[in-house]
C-alpha atoms as a PDB file:
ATOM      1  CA  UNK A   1       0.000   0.000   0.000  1.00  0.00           C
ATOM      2  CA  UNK A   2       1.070   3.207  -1.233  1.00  0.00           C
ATOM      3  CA  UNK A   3       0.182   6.564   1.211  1.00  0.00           C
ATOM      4  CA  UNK A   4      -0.455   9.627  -1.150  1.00  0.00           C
ATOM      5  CA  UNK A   5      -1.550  13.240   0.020  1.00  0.00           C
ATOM      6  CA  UNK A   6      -4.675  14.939  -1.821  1.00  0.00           C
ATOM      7  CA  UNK A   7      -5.466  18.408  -0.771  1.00  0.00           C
ATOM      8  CA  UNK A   8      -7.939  20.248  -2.511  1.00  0.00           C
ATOM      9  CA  UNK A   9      -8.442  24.318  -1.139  1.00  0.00           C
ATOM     10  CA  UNK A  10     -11.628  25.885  -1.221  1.00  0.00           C
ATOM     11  CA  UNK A  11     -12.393  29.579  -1.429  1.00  0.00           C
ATOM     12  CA  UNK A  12     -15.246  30.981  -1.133  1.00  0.00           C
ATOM     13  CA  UNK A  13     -16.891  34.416  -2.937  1.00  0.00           C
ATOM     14  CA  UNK A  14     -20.826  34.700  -3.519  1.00  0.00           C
ATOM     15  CA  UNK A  15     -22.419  37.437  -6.191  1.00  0.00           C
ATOM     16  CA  UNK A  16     -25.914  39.006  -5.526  1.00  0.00           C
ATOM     17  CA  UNK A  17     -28.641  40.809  -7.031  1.00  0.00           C
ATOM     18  CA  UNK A  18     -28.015  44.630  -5.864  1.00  0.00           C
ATOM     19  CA  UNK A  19     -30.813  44.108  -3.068  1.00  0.00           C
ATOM     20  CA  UNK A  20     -30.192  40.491  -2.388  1.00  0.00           C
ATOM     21  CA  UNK A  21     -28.190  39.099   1.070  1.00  0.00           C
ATOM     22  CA  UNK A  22     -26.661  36.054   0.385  1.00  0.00           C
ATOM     23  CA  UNK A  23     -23.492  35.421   3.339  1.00  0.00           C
ATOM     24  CA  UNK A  24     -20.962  32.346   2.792  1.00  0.00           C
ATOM     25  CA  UNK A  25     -20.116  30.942   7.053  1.00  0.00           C
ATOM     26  CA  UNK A  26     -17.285  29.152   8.095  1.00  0.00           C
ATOM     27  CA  UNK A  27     -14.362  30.641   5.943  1.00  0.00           C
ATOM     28  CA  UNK A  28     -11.962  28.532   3.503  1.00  0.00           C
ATOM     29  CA  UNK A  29     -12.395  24.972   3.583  1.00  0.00           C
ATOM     30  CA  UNK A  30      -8.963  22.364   3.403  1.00  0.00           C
ATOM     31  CA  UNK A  31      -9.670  18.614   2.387  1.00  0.00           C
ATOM     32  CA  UNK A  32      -7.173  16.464   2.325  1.00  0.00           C
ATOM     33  CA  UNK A  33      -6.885  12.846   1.819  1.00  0.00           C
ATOM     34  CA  UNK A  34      -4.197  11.034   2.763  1.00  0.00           C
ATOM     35  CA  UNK A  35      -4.279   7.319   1.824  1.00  0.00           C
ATOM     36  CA  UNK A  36      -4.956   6.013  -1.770  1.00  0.00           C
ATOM     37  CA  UNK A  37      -5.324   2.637  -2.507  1.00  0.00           C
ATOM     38  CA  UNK A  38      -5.015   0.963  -5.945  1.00  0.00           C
ATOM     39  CA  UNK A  39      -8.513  -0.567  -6.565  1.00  0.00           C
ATOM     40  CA  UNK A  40     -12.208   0.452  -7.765  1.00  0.00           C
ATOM     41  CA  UNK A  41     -13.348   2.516  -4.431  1.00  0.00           C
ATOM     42  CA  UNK A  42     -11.833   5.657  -4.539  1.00  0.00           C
ATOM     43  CA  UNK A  43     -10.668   7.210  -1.099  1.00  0.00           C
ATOM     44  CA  UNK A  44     -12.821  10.127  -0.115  1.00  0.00           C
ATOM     45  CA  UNK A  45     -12.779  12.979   2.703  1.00  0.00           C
ATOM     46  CA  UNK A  46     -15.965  14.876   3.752  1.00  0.00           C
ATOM     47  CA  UNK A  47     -16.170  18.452   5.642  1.00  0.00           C
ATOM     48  CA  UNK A  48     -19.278  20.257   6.843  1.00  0.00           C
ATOM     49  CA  UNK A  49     -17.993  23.561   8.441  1.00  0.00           C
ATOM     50  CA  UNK A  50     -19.253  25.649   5.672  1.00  0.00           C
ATOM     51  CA  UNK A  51     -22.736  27.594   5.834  1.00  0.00           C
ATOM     52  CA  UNK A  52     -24.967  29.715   3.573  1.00  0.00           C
ATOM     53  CA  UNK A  53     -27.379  32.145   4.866  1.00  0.00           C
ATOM     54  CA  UNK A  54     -29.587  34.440   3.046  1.00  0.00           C
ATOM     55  CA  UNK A  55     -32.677  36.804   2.934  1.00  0.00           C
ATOM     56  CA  UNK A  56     -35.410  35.552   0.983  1.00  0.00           C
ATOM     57  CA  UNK A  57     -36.592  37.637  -1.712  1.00  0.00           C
ATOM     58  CA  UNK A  58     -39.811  39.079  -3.562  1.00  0.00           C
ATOM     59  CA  UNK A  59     -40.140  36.591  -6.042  1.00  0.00           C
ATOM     60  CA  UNK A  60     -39.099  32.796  -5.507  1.00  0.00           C
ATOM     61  CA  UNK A  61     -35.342  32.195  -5.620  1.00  0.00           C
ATOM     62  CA  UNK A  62     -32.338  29.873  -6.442  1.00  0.00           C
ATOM     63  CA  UNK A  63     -28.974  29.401  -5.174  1.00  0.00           C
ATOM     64  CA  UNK A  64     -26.183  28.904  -7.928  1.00  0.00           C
ATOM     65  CA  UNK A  65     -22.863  27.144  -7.615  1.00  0.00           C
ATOM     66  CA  UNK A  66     -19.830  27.106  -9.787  1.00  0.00           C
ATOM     67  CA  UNK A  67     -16.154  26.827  -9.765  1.00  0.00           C
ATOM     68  CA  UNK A  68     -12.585  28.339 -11.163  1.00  0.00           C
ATOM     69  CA  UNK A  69     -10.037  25.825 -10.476  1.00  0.00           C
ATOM     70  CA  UNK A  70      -6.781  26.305 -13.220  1.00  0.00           C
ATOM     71  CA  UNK A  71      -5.394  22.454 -13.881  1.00  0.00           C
ATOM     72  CA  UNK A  72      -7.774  20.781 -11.828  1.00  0.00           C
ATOM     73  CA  UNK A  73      -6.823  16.991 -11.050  1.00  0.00           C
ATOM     74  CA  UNK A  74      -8.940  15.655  -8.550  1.00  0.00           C
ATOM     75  CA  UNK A  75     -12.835  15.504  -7.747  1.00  0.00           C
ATOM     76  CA  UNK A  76     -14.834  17.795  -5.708  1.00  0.00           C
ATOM     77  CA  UNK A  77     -18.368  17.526  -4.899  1.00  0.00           C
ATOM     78  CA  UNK A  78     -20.991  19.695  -3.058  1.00  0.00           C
ATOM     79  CA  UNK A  79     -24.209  19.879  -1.620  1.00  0.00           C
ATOM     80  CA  UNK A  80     -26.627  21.891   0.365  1.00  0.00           C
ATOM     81  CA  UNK A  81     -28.215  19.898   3.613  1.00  0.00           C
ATOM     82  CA  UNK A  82     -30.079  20.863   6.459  1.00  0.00           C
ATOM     83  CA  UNK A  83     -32.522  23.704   4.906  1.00  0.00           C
ATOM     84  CA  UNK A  84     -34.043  25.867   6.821  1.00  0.00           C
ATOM     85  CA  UNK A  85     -36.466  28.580   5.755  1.00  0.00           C
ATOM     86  CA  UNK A  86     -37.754  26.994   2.280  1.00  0.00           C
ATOM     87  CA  UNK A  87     -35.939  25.604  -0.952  1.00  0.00           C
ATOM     88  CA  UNK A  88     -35.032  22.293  -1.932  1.00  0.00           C
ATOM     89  CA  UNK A  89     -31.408  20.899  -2.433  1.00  0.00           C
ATOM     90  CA  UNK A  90     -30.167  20.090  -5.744  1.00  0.00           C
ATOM     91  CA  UNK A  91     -28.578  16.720  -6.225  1.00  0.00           C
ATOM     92  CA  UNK A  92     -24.971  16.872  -5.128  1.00  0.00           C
ATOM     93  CA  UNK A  93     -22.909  19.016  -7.894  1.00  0.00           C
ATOM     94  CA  UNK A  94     -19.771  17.583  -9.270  1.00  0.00           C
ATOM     95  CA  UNK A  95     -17.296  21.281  -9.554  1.00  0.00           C
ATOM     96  CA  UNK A  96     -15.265  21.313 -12.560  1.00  0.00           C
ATOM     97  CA  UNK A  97     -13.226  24.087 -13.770  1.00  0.00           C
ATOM     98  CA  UNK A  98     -15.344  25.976 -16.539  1.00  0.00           C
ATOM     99  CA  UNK A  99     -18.701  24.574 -15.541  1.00  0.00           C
ATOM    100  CA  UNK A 100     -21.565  27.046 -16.121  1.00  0.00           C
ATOM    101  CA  UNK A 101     -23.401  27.738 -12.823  1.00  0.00           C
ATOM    102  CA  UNK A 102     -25.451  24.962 -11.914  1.00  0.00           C
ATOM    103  CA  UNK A 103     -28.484  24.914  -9.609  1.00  0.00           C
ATOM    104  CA  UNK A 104     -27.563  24.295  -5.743  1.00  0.00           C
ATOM    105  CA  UNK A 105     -30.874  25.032  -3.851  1.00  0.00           C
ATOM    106  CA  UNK A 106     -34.504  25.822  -6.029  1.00  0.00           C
ATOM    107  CA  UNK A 107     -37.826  26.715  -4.880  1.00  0.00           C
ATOM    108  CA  UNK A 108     -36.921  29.538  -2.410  1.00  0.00           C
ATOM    109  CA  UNK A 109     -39.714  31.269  -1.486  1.00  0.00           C
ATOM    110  CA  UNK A 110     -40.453  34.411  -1.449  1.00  0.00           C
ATOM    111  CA  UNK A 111     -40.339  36.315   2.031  1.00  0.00           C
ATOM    112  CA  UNK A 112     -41.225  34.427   4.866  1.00  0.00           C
ATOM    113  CA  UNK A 113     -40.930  35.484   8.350  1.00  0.00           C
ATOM    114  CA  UNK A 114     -37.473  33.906   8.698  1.00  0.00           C
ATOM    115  CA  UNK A 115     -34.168  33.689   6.522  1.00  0.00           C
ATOM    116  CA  UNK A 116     -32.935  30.650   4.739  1.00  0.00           C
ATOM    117  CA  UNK A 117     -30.171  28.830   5.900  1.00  0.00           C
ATOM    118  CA  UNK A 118     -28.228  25.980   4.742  1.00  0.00           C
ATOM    119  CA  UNK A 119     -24.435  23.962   5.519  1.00  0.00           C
ATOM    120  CA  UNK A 120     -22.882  23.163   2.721  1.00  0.00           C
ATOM    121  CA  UNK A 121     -20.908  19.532   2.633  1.00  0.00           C
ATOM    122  CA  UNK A 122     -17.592  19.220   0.554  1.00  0.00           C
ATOM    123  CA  UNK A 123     -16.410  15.531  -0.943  1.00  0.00           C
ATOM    124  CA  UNK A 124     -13.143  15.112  -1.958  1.00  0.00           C
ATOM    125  CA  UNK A 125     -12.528  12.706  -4.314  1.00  0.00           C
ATOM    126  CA  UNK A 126      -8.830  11.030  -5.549  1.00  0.00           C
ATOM    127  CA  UNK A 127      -7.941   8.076  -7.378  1.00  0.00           C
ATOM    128  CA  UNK A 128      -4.258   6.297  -7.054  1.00  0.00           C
ATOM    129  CA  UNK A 129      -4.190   6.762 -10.429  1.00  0.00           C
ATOM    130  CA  UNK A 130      -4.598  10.253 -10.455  1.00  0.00           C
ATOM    131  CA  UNK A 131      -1.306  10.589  -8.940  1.00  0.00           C
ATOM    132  CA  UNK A 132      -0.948  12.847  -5.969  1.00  0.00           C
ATOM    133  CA  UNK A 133      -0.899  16.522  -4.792  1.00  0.00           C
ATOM    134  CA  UNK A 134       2.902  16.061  -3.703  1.00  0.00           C
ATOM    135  CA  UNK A 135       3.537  14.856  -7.179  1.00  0.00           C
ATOM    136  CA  UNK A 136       1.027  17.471  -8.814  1.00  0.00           C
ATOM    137  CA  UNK A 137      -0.102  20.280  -6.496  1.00  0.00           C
ATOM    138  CA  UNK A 138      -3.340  20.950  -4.804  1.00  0.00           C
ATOM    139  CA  UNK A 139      -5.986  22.121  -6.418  1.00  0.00           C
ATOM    140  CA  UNK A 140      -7.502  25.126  -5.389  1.00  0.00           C
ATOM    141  CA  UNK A 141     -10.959  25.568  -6.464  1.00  0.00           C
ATOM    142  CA  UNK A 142     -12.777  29.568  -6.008  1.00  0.00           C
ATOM    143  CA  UNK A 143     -16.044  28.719  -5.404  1.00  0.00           C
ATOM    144  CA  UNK A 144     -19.155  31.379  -6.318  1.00  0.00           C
ATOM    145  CA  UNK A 145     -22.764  31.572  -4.918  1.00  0.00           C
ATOM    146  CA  UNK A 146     -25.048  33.494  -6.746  1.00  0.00           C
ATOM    147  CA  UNK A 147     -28.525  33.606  -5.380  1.00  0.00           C
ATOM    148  CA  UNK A 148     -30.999  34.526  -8.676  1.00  0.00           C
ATOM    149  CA  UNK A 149     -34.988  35.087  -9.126  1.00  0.00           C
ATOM    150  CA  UNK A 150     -35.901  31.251 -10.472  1.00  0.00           C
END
């Protein structure tokens, strides 16, 4: 068994309407996984200590997700759990350098007496033969929320 070191960075920026309160919690986010394994089942590290909050809006609402992550080698996955104040998760994005911004929480309704809030869990993903961030760097991913009338 070979030990390899993964470490994908996240940071975190959010865009908003002019009127719109959308807050990333928790700060940058460091994954790293330190054991591959040659085989089928990928190793994978999971962090939770990220949050979204925001003010619900007018009309109903989405939260967008996308990435910019230069030479990107290894997987990262998010989603939204634990809404509260309306909208409904998206299944888990995969984040890929150059993706368009894909849907990360729909169906936010408009004003209700309380905010929407929202943790946000992080999968890192890293084959063996994807060779390793010692070998190949880290990848460092800038992650964007945009919340958006639906």
């Amino acid at each position: 068994m070979r030990t390899e070191l993964f470490i994908i960075a996240v940071l975190l920026t959010w865009a908003l309407p002019a009127a719109a309160q959308l807050r990333v919690q928790g700060g940058n986010v460091t994954i790293s996984i330190t054991a591959g394994i040659p085989g089928p089942i990928p190793p994978s590290a999971t962090v939770s200590t990220t949050g979204l909050r925001w003010r619900q809006e007018t009309v109903d609402t989405k939260i967008t997700i996308s990435t910019i992550c230069p030479g990107q080698k290894f997987t990262l996955r998010a989603v939204a759990t634990g809404i509260t104040g309306g909208g409904t998760p998206a299944p888990e994005v995969t984040l890929q350098e150059g993706m368009p911004a894909t849907d990360f929480i729909v169906d936010i309704p408009p004003r209700k007496p309380n905010n929407g809030r929202c943790t946000v869990q992080y999968t890192a993903v890293a084959t063996f033969e994807q060779g390793n961030s010692l070998e190949l760097g880290d990848d460092l991913h800038t992650i964007t929320y945009t919340l958006v009338a639906q």
